[in-house]
Protein backbone atom coordinates (compact mmCIF):
# COMPACT_ATOMS: atom_id res chain seq x y z
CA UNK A 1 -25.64 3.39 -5.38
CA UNK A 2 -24.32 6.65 -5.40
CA UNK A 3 -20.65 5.83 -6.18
CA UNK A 4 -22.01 4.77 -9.54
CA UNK A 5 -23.30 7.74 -9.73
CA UNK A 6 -20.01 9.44 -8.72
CA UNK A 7 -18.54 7.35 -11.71
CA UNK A 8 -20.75 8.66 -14.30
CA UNK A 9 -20.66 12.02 -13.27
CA UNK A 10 -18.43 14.36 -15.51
CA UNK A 11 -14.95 15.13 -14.79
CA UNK A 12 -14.19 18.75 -13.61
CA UNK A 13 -11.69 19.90 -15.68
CA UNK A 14 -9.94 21.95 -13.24
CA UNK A 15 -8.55 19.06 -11.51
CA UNK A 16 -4.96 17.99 -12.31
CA UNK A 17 -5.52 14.46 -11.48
CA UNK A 18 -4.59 13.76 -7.97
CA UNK A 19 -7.75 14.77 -6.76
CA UNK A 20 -9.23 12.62 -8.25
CA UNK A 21 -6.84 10.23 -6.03
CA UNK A 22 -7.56 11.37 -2.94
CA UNK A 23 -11.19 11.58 -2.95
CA UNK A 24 -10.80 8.01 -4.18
CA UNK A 25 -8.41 7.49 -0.72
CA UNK A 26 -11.30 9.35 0.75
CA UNK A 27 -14.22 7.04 0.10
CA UNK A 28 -11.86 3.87 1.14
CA UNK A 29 -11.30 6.00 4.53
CA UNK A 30 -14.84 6.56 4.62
CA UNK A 31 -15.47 2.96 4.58
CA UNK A 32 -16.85 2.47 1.31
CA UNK A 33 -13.94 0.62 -0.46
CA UNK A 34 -15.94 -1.08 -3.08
CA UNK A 35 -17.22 2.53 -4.08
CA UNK A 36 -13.16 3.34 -3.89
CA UNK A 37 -12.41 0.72 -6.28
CA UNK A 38 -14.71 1.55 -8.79
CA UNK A 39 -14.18 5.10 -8.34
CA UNK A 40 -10.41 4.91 -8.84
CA UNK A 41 -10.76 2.71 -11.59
CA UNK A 42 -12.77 4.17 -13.48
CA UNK A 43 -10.82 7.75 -12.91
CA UNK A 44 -7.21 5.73 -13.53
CA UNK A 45 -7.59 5.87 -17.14
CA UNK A 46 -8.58 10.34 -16.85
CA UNK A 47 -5.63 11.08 -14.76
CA UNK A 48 -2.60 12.19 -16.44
CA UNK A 49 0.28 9.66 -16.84
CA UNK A 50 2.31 12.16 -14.48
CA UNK A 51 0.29 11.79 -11.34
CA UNK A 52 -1.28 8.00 -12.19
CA UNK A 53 2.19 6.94 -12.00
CA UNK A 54 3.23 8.92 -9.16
CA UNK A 55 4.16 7.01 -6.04
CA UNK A 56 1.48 8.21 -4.04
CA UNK A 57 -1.43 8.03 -6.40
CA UNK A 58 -0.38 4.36 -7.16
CA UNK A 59 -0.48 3.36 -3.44
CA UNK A 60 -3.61 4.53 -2.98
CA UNK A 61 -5.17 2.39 -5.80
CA UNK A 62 -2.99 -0.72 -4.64
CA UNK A 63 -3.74 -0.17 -0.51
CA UNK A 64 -7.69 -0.21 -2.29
CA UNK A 65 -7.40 -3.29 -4.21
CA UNK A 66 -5.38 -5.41 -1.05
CA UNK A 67 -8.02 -4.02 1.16
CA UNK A 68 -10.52 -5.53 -0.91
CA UNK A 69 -8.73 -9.32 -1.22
CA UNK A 70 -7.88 -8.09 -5.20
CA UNK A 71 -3.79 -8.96 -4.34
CA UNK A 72 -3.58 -10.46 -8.45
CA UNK A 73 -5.09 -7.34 -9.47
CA UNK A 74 -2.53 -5.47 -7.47
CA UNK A 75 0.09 -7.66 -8.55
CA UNK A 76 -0.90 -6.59 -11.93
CA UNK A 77 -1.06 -2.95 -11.36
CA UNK A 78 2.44 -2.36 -9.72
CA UNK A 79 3.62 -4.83 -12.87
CA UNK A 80 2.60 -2.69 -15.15
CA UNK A 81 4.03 0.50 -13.32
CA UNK A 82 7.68 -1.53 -13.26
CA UNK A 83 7.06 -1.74 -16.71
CA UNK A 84 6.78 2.15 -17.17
CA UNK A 85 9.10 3.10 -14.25
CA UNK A 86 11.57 -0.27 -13.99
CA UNK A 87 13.87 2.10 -11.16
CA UNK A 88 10.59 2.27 -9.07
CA UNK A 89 11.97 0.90 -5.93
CA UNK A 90 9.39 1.40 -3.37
CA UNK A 91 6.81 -0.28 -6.51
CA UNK A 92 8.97 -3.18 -6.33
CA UNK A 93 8.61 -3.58 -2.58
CA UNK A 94 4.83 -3.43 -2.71
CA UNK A 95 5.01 -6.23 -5.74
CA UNK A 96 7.17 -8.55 -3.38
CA UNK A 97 4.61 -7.85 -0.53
CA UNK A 98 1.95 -8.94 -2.48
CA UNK A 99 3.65 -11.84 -4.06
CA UNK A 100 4.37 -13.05 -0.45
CA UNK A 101 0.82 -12.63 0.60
CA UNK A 102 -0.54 -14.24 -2.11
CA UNK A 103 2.22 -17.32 -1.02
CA UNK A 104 4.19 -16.79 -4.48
CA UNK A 105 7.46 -16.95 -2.36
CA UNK A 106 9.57 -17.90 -5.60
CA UNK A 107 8.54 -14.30 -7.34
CA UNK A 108 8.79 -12.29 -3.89
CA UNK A 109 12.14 -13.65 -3.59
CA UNK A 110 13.39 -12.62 -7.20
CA UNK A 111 11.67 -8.94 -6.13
CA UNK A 112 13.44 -8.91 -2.43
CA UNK A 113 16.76 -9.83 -4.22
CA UNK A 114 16.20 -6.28 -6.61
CA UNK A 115 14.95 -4.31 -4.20
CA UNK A 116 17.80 -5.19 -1.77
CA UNK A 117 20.29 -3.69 -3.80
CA UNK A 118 18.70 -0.48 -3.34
CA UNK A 119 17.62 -0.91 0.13
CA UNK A 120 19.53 -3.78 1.53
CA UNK A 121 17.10 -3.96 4.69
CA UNK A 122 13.53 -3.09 4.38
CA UNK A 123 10.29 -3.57 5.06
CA UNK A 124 9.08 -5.77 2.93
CA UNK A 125 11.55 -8.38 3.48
CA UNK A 126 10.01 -8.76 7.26
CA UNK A 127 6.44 -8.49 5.48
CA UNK A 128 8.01 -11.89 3.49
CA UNK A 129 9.48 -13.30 6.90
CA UNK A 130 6.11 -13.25 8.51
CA UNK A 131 3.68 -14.47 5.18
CA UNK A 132 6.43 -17.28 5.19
CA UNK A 133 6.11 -18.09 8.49
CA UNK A 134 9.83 -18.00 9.85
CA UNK A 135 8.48 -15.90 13.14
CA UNK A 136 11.73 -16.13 15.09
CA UNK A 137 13.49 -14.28 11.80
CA UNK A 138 10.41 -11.86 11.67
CA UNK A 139 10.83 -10.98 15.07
CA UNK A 140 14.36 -10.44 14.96
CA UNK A 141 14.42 -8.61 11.55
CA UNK A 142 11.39 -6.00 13.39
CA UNK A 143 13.65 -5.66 16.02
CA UNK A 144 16.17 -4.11 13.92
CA UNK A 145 13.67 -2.21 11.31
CA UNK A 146 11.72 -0.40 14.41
CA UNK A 147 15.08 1.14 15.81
CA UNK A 148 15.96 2.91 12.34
CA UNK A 149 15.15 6.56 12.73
CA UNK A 150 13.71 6.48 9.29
CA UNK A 151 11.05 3.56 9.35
CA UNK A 152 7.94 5.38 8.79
CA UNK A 153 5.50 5.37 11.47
CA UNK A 154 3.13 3.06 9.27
CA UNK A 155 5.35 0.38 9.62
CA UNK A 156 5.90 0.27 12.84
CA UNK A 157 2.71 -0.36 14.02
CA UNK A 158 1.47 -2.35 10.61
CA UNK A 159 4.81 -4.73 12.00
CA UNK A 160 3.83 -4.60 15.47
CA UNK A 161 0.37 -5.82 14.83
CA UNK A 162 1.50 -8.52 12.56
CA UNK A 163 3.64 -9.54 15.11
CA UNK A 164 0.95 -9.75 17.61
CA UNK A 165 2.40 -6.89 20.08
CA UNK A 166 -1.14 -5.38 20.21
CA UNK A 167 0.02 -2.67 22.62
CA UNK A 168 2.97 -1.81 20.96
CA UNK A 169 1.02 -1.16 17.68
CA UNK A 170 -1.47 1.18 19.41
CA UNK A 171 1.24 2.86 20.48
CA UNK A 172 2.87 3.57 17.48
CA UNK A 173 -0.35 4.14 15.86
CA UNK A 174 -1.28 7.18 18.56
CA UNK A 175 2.04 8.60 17.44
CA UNK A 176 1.10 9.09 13.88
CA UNK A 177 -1.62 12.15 13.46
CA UNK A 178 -3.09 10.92 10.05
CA UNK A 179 -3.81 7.16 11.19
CA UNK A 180 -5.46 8.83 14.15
CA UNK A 181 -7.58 11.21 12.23
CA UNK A 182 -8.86 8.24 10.05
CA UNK A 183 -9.27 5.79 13.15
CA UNK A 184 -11.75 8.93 14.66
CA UNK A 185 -13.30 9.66 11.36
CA UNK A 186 -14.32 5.81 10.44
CA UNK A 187 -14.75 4.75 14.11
């Protein structure tokens, strides 16, 4: 298959890194995410420790791995990156989500109670709401996180689907340019 062949092929060595990244983003987009996850695997360990443990770049590989069912990988990855970067807030946040996916509510909790003393409301304590079932508390706790000015737009609608407000979610996902671009390019 030709993302093998992608894989093999060698690395140009005017890239900084994050290219590397986003073609990775790019193929998962695309709709080849098992090409994505070998790609940005096997282009984690090229990428200089500056960009492979940027924010961004480390999304990318986690949104990859949870759209492919791999939450204990992910779980591993963003473990590692607390390891290097233990102030990584929005890291922590992503760990919690995917502890609460994966139903390890004892470990999400001990991550909500960090990550609340840096953001005492967020996102990812509705994400554990909902995965825990308590739907009345979910509901209530959207309510709230969809009226902040600064919720990104990804959330709303990721929270209004979850939540089963269908038409709410399409909403907030024709507001936001880039999930429409992608919706048009894999649809």
């Amino acid at each position: 298959d030709w993302s093998s062949d992608v894989c093999s092929s060698d690395l140009d060595q005017e890239w900084q890194g994050f290219e590397y990244w986003w073609l990775g983003l790019e193929l998962a987009v695309a709709g080849y995410a098992n090409g994505a996850y070998q790609y940005l695997r096997h282009y984690q360990r090229h990428t200089p420790d500056h960009i492979r443990h940027n924010t961004n770049s480390s999304a990318f590989y986690i949104g990859t791995l949870e759209l492919l069912g791999r939450f204990e990988e992910a779980i591993e990855f963003e473990t590692q990156e607390l390891l290097i970067q233990p102030d990584q807030p929005l890291t922590l946040g992503s760990r919690a989500m995917s502890y609460s996916r994966t139903g390890q509510y004892t470990k999400a909790e001990a991550d909500l109670r960090e990550l609340t003393k840096v953001y005492p409301r967020n996102f990812a304590q509705f994400y554990h709401l909902y995965w825990t079932r308590q739907m009345e508390a979910a509901r209530e706790y959207f309510a709230w996180l969809e009226k902040q000015p600064r919720l990104q737009k990804l959330f709303k609608y990721w929270g209004a689907f979850l939540l089963g407000e269908l038409e709410k979610g399409f909403d907030y996902l024709e507001q936001d340019e880039l999930a429409t671009e992608w919706l048009v390019q894999v649809g």
